[in-house]
C-alpha atoms as a PDB file:
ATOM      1  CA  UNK A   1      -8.385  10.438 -11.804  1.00  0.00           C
ATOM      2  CA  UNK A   2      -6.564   8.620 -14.473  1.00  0.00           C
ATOM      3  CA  UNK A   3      -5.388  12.190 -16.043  1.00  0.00           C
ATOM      4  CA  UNK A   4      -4.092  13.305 -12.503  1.00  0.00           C
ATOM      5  CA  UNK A   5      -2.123  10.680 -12.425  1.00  0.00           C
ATOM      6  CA  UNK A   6      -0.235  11.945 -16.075  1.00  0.00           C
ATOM      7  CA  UNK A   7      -0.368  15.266 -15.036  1.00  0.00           C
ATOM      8  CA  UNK A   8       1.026  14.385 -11.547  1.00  0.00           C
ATOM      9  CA  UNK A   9       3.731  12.384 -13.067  1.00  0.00           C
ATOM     10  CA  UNK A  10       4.783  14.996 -15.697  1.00  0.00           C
ATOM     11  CA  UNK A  11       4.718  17.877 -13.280  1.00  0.00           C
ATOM     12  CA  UNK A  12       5.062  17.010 -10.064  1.00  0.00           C
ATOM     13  CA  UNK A  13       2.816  18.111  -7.318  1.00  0.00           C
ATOM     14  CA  UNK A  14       4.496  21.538  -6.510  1.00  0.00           C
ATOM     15  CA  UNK A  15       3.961  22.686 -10.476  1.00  0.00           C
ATOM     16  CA  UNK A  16       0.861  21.007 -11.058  1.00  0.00           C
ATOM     17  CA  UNK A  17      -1.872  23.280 -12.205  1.00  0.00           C
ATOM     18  CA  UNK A  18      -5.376  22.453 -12.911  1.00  0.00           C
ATOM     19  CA  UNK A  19      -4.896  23.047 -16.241  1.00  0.00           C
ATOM     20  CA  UNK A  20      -2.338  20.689 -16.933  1.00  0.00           C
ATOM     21  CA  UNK A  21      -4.759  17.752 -15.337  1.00  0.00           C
ATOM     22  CA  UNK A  22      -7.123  19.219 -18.043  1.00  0.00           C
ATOM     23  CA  UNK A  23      -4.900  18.533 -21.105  1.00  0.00           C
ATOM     24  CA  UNK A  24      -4.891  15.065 -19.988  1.00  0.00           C
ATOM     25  CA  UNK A  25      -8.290  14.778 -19.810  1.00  0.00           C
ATOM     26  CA  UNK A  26     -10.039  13.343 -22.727  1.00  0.00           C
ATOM     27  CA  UNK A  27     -13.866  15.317 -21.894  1.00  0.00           C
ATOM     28  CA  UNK A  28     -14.287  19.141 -21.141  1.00  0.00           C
ATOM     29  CA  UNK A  29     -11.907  20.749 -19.023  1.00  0.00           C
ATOM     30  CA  UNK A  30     -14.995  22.208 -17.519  1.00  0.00           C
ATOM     31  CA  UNK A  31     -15.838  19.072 -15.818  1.00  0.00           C
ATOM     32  CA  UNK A  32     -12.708  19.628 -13.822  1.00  0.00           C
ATOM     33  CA  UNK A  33     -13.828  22.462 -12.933  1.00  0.00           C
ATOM     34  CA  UNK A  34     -17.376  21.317 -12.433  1.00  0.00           C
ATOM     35  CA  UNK A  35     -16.854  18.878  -9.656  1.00  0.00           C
ATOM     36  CA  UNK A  36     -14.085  20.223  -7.648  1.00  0.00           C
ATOM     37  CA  UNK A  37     -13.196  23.320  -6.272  1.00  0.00           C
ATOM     38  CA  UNK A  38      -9.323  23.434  -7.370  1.00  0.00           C
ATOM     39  CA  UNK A  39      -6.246  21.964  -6.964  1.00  0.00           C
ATOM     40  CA  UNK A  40      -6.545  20.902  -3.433  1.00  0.00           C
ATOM     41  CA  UNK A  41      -9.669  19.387  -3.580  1.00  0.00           C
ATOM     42  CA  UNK A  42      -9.275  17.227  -6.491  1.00  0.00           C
ATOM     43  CA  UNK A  43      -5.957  15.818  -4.920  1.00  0.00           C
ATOM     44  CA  UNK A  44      -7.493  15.056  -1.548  1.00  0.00           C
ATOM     45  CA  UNK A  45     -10.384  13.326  -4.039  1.00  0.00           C
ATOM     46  CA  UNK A  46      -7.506  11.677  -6.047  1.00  0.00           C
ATOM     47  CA  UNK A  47      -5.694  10.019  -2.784  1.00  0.00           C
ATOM     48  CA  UNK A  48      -8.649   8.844  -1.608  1.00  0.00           C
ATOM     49  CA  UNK A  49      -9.121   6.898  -5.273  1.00  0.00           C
ATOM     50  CA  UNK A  50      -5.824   5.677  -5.163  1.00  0.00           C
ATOM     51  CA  UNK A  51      -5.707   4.192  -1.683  1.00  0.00           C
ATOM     52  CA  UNK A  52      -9.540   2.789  -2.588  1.00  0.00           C
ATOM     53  CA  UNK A  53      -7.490   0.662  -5.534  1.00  0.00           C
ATOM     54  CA  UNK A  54      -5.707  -0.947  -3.019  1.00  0.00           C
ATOM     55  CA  UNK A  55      -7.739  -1.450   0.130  1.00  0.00           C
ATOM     56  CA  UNK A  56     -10.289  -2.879  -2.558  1.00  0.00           C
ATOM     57  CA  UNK A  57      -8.585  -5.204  -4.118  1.00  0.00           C
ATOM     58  CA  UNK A  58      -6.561  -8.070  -2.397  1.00  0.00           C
ATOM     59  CA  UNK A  59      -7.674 -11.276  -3.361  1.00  0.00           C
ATOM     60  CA  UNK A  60      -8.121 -13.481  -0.396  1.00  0.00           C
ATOM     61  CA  UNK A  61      -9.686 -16.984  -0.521  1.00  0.00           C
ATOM     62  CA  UNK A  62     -11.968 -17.061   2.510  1.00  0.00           C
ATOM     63  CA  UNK A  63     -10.929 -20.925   3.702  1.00  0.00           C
ATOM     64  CA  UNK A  64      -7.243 -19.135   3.575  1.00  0.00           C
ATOM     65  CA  UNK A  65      -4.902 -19.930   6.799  1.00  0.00           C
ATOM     66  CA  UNK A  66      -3.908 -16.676   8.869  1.00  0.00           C
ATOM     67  CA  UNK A  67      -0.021 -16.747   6.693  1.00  0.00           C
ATOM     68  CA  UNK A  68      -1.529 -16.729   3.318  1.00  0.00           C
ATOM     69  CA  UNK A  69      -3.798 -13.872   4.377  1.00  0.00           C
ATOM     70  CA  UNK A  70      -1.019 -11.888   5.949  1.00  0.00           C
ATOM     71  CA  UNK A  71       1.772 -12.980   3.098  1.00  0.00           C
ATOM     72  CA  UNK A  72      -1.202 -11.607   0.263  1.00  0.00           C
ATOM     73  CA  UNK A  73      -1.851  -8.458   2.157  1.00  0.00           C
ATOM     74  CA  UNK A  74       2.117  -7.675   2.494  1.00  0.00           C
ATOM     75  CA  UNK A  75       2.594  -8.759  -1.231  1.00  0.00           C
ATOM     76  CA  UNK A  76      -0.205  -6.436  -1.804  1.00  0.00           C
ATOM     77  CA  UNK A  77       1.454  -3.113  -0.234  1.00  0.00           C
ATOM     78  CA  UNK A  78       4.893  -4.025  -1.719  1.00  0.00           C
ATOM     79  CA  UNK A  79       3.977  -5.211  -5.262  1.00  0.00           C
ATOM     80  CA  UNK A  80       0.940  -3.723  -5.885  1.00  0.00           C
ATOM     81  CA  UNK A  81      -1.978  -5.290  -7.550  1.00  0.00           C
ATOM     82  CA  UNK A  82      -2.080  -5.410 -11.223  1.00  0.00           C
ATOM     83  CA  UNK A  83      -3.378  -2.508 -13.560  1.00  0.00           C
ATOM     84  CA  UNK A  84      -4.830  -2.007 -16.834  1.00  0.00           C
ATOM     85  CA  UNK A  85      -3.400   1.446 -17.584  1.00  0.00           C
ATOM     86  CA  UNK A  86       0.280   2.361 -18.612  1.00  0.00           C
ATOM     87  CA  UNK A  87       0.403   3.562 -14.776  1.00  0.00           C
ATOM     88  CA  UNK A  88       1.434   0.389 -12.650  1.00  0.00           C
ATOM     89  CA  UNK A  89       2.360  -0.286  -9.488  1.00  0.00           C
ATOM     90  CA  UNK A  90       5.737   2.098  -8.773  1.00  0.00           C
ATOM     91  CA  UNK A  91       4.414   5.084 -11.080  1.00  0.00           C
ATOM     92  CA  UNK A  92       1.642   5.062  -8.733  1.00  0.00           C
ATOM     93  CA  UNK A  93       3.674   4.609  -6.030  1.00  0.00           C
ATOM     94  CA  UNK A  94       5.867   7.444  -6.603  1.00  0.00           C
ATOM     95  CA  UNK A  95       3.014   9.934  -7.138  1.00  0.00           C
ATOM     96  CA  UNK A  96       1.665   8.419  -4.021  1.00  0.00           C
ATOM     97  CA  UNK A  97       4.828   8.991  -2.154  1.00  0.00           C
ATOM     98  CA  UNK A  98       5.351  12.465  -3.753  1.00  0.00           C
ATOM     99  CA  UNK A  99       2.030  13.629  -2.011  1.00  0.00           C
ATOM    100  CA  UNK A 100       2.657  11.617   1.227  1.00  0.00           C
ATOM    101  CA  UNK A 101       5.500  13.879   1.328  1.00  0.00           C
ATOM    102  CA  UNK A 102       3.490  17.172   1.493  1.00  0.00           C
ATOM    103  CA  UNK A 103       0.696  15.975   3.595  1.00  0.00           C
ATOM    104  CA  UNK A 104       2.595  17.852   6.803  1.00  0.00           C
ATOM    105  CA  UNK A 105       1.423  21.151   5.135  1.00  0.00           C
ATOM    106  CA  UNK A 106      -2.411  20.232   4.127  1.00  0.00           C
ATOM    107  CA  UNK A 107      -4.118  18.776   7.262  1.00  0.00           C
ATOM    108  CA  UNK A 108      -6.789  17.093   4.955  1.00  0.00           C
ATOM    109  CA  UNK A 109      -4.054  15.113   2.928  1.00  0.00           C
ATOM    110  CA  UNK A 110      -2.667  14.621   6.239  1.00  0.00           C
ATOM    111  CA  UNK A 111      -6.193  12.923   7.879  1.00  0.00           C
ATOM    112  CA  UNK A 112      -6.633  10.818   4.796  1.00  0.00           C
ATOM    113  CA  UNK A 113      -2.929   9.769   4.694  1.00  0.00           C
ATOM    114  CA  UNK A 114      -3.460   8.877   8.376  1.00  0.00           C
ATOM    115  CA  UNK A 115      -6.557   6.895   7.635  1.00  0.00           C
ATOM    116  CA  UNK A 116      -4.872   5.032   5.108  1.00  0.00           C
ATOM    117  CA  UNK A 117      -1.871   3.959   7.174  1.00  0.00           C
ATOM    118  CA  UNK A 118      -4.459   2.867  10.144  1.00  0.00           C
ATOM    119  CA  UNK A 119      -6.350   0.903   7.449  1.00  0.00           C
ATOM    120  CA  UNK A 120      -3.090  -1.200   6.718  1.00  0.00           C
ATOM    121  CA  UNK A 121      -2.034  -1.432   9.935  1.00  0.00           C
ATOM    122  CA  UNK A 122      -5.679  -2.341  11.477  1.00  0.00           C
ATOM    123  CA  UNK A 123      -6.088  -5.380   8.221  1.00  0.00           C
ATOM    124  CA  UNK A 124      -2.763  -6.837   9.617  1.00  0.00           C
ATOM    125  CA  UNK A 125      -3.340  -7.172  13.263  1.00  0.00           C
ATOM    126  CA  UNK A 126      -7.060  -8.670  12.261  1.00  0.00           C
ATOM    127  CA  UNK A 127      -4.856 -11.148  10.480  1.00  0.00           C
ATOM    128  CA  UNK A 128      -2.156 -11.716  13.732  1.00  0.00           C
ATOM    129  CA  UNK A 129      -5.535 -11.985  16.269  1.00  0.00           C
ATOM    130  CA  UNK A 130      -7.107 -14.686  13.999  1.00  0.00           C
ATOM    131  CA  UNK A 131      -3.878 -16.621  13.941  1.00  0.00           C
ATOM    132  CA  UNK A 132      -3.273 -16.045  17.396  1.00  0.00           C
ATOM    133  CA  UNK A 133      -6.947 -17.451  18.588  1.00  0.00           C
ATOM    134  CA  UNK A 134      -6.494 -20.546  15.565  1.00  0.00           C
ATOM    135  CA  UNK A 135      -3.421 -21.144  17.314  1.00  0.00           C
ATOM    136  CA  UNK A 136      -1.202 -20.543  14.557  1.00  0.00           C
ATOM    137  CA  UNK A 137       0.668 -17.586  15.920  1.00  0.00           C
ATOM    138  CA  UNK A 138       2.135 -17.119  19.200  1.00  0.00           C
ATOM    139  CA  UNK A 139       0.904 -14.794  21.819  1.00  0.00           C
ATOM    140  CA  UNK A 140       1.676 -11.528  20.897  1.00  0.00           C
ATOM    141  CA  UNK A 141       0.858  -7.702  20.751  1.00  0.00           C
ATOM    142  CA  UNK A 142      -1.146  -7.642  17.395  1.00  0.00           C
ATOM    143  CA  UNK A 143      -0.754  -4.045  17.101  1.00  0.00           C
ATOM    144  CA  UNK A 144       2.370  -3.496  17.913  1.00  0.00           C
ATOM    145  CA  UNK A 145       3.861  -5.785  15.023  1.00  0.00           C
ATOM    146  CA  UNK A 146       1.511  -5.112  12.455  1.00  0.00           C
ATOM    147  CA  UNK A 147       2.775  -1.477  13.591  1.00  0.00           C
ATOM    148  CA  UNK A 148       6.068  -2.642  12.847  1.00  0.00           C
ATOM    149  CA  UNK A 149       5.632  -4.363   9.754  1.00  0.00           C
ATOM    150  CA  UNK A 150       3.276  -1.449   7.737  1.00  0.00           C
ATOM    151  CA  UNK A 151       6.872   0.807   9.233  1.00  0.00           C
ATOM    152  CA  UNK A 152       8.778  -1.440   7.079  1.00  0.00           C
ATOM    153  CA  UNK A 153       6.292  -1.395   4.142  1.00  0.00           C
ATOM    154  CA  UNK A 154       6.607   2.281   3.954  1.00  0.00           C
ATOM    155  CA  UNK A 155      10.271   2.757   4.518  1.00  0.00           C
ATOM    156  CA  UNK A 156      11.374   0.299   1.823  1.00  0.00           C
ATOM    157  CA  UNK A 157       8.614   1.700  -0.981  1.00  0.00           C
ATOM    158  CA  UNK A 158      10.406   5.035   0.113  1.00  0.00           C
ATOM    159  CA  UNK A 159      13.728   3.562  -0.420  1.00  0.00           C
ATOM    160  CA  UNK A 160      12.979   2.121  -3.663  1.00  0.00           C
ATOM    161  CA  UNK A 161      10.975   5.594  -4.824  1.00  0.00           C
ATOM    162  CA  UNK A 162      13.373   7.740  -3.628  1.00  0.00           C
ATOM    163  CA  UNK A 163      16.831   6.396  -3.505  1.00  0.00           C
ATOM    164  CA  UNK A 164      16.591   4.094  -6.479  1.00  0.00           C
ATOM    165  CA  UNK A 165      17.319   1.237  -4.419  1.00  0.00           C
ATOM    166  CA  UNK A 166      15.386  -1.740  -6.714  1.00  0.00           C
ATOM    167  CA  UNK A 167      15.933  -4.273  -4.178  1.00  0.00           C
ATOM    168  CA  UNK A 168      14.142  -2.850  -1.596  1.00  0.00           C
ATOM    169  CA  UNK A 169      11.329  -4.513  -1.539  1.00  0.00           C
ATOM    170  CA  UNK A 170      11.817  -7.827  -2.168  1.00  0.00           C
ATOM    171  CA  UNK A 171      14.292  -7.311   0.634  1.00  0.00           C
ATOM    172  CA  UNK A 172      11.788  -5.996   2.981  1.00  0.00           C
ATOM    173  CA  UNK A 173       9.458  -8.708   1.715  1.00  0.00           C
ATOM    174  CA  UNK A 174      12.281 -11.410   2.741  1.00  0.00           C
ATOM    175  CA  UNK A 175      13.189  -9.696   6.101  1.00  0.00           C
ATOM    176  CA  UNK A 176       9.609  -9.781   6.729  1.00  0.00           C
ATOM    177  CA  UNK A 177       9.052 -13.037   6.489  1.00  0.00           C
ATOM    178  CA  UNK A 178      12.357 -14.312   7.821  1.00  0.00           C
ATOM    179  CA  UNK A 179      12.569 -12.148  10.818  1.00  0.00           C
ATOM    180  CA  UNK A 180       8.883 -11.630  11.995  1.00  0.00           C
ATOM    181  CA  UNK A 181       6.165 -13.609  10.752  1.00  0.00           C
ATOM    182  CA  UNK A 182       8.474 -17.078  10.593  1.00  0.00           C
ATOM    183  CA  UNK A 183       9.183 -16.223  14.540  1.00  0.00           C
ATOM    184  CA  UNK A 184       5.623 -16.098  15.051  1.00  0.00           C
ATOM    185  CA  UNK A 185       4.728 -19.188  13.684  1.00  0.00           C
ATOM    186  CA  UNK A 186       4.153 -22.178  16.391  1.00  0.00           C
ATOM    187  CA  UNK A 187       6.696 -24.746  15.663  1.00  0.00           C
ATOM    188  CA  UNK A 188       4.664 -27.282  14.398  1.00  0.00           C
ATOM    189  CA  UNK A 189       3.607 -24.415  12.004  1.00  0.00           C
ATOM    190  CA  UNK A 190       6.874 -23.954  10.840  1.00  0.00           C
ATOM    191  CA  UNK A 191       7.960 -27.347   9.618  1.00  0.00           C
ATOM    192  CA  UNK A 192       4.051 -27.375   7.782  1.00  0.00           C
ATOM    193  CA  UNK A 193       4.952 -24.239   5.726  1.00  0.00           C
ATOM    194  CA  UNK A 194       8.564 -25.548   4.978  1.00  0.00           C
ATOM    195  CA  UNK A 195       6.935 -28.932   3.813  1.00  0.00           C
ATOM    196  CA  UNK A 196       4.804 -27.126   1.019  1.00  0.00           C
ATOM    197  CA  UNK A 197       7.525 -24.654  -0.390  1.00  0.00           C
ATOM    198  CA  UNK A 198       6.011 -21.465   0.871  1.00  0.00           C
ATOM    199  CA  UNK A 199       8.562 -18.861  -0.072  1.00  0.00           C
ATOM    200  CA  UNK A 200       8.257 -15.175   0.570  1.00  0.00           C
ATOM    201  CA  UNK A 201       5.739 -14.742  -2.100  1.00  0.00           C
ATOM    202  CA  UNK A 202       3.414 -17.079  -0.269  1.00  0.00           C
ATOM    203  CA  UNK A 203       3.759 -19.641  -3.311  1.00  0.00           C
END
């Protein structure tokens, strides 16, 4: 997985042939060859690996209020968790992107892209009902804004991927936070986070 990421990143996904995947590939090309029945398959294998690096690993503490859930999970999609590899966050991100990009003509990238986004979008309204029943948030459509806020998730990783725009995301991180989840928060709420210095990072 780790050598479709080079190859990816070198080639792109339109030029990428399984060969070039092999000379990143420190065992037998063979292998490739072995466990996956060409291009396609290994990428649709390869998204799902990504996207299991992220579901898998936000770090949550379980006694943690309904905000620091939500602000880890956002940090999470924006900033990425940190990796061990010379591939971090944003070269992942733009391979990612790259292949979101082509999913409208392979309808199995397309169902696990789709499965992904519902994944997000389903961990943030679990986050919105809790608050809502603790009494943190206010009454609101769970699904609808966590709709909303995985829409801005995407667009600004986009922005920043494709556009160049650095800023992006710690813009959409502090529009986020500014515009939606502080307008959620119960009052009393409110002046509780501003007491302890929560900025957008959650800190």
């Amino acid at each position: 997985m780790e050598a479709t990421f080079r190859a990816l990143s070198k080639h792109g996904y339109n030029d990428l042939r399984m060969r070039d995947i092999g000379e990143e590939f420190e065992m037998s090309r063979t292998l490739i060859h072995y466990h996956y029945d060409g291009k396609h398959d290994l990428i649709s294998a390869f998204l799902e690996y990504v996207i299991e690096q992220y579901e898998g690993s936000v770090e949550v503490d379980e006694d943690a209020d309904p905000l620091t859930e939500l602000d880890a999970r956002i940090d999470q999609c924006l900033f990425g968790p940190e990796f061990d590899t010379d591939f971090g966050h944003w070269e992942r991100m733009k391979v990612y992107h790259e292949l979101f990009s082509q999913a409208q003509h392979n309808e199995r990238h397309r169902e696990v892209f789709n499965n992904h986004y519902v994944t997000i979008r389903d961990s943030i309204t679990q986050v919105l009902e809790r608050g809502i029943d603790e009494g943190v948030f206010r009454p609101v459509d769970a699904e609808e804004t966590a709709q909303f806020v995985t829409d801005i998730i995407h667009a600004a990783r986009a922005r920043r991927i494709s556009l160049g725009h650095d800023e992006a995301p710690e813009q959409a991180r502090r529009g986020i936070h500014e515009y939606i989840l502080s307008s959620l928060l119960k009052p009393e709420f409110v002046v509780s986070s501003q007491r302890t210095g929560r900025n957008r990072s959650g800190e």
